[in-house]
Protein backbone atom coordinates (compact mmCIF):
# COMPACT_ATOMS: atom_id res chain seq x y z
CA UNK A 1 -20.09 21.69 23.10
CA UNK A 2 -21.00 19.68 19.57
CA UNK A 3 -19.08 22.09 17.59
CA UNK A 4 -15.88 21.13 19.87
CA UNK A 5 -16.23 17.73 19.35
CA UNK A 6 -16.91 18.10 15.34
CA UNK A 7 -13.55 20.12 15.72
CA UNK A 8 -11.62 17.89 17.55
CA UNK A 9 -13.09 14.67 14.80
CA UNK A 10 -12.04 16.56 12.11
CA UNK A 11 -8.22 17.11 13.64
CA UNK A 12 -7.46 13.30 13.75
CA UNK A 13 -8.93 12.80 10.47
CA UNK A 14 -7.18 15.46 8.76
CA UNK A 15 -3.64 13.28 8.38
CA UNK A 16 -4.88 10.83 6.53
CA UNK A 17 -6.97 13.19 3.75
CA UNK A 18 -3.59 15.29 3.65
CA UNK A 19 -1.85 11.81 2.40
CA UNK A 20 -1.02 11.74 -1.45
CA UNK A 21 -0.68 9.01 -3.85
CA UNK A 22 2.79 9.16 -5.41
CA UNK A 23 4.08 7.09 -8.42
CA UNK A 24 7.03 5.43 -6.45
CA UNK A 25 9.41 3.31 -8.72
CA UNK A 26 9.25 -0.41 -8.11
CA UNK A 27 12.92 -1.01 -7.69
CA UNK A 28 12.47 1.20 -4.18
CA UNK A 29 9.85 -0.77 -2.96
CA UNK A 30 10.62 -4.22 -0.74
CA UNK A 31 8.14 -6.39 1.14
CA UNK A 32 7.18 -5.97 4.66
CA UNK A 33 9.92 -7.90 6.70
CA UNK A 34 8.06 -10.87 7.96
CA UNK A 35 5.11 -10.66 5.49
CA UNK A 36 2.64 -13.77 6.61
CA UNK A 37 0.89 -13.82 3.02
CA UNK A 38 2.49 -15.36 0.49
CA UNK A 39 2.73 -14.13 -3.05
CA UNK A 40 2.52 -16.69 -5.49
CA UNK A 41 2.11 -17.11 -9.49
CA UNK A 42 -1.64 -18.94 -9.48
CA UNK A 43 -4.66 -18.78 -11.29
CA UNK A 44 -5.62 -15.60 -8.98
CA UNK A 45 -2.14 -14.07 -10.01
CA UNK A 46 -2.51 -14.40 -13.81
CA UNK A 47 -5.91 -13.03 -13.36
CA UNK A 48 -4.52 -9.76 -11.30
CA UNK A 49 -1.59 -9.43 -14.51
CA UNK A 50 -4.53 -9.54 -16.48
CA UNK A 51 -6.70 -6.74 -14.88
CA UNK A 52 -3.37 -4.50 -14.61
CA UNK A 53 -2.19 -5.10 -18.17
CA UNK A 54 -5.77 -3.95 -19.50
CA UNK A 55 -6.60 -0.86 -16.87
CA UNK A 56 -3.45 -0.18 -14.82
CA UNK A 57 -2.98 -0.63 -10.50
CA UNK A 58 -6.51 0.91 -9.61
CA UNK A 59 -5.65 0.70 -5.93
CA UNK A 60 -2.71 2.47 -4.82
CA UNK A 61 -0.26 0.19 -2.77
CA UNK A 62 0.30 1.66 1.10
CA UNK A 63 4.14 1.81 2.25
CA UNK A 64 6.17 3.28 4.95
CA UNK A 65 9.71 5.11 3.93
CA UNK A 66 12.24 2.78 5.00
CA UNK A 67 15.20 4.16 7.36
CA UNK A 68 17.71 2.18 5.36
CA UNK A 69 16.00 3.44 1.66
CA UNK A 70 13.02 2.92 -0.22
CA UNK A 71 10.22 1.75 1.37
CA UNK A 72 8.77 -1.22 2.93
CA UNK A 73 5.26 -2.32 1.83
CA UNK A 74 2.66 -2.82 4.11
CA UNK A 75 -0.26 -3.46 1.91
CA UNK A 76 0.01 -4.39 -1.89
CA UNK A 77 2.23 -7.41 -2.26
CA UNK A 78 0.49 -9.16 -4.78
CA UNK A 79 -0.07 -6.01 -7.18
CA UNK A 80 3.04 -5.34 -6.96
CA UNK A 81 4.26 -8.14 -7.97
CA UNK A 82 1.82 -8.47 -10.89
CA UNK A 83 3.28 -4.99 -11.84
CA UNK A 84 6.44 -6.18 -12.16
CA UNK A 85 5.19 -9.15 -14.29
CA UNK A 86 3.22 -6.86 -16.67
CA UNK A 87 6.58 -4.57 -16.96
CA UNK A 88 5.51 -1.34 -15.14
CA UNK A 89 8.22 1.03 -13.65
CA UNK A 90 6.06 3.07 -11.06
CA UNK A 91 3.29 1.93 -8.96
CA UNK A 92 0.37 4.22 -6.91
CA UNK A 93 1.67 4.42 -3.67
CA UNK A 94 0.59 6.05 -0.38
CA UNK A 95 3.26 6.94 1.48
CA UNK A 96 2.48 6.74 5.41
CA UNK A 97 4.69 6.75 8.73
CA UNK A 98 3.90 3.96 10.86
CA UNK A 99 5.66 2.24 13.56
CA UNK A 100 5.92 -1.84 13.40
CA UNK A 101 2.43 -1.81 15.50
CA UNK A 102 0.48 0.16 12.79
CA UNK A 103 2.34 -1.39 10.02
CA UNK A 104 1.28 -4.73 11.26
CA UNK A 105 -2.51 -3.74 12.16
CA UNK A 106 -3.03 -1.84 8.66
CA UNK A 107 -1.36 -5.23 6.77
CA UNK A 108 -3.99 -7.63 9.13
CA UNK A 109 -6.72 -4.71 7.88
CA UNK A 110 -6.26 -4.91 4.18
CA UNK A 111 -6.44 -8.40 4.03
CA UNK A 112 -9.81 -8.68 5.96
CA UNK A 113 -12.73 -9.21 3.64
């Protein structure tokens, strides 16, 4: 009976370990539609150009492919945008289908401390 249940864990937590990090290009990534954080250039932004000009995005960015091309961005506004700002073409990205619900709970998840 435990080895079932060790089975069955290790089933739902195999999608996630199968996930890679690609290098997407930034001009294919957009924001979330309805993104509730705001991105702005403050004393918290220069110091996130700073950290990505000297060692690079550390943290890969998580996106869902976008229907209508590219893909939206459900958690990594801010680095992306500092990106941009330090020149980069690519960005980590993890690449992950979610519906508006997940999208929504793993944005409200990445910002919790």
């Amino acid at each position: 009976m435990l080895s079932n249940v060790a089975e069955n864990s290790t089933e739902t937590n195999d999608a996630p370990a199968r996930e890679q990090i690609q290098q997407i290009p930034i001009a294919d990534l957009h924001p979330f539609e309805g993104h509730p954080f705001r991105v702005v250039d403050d004393e918290a932004m220069t110091r996130t150009v700073e950290s990505i000009s000297q060692f690079g995005v550390i943290s890969p960015l998580l996106a869902r492919p976008d229907p209508d091309g590219g893909y939206e961005i459900i958690s990594g506004h801010r680095r992306c945008h500092a990106a941009e700002l330090v020149g980069l073409q690519t960005l980590p990205v993890i690449v992950r289908e979610m519906d508006d619900d997940e999208a929504i709970i793993a944005m409200v998840d990445a910002v919790r401390p």
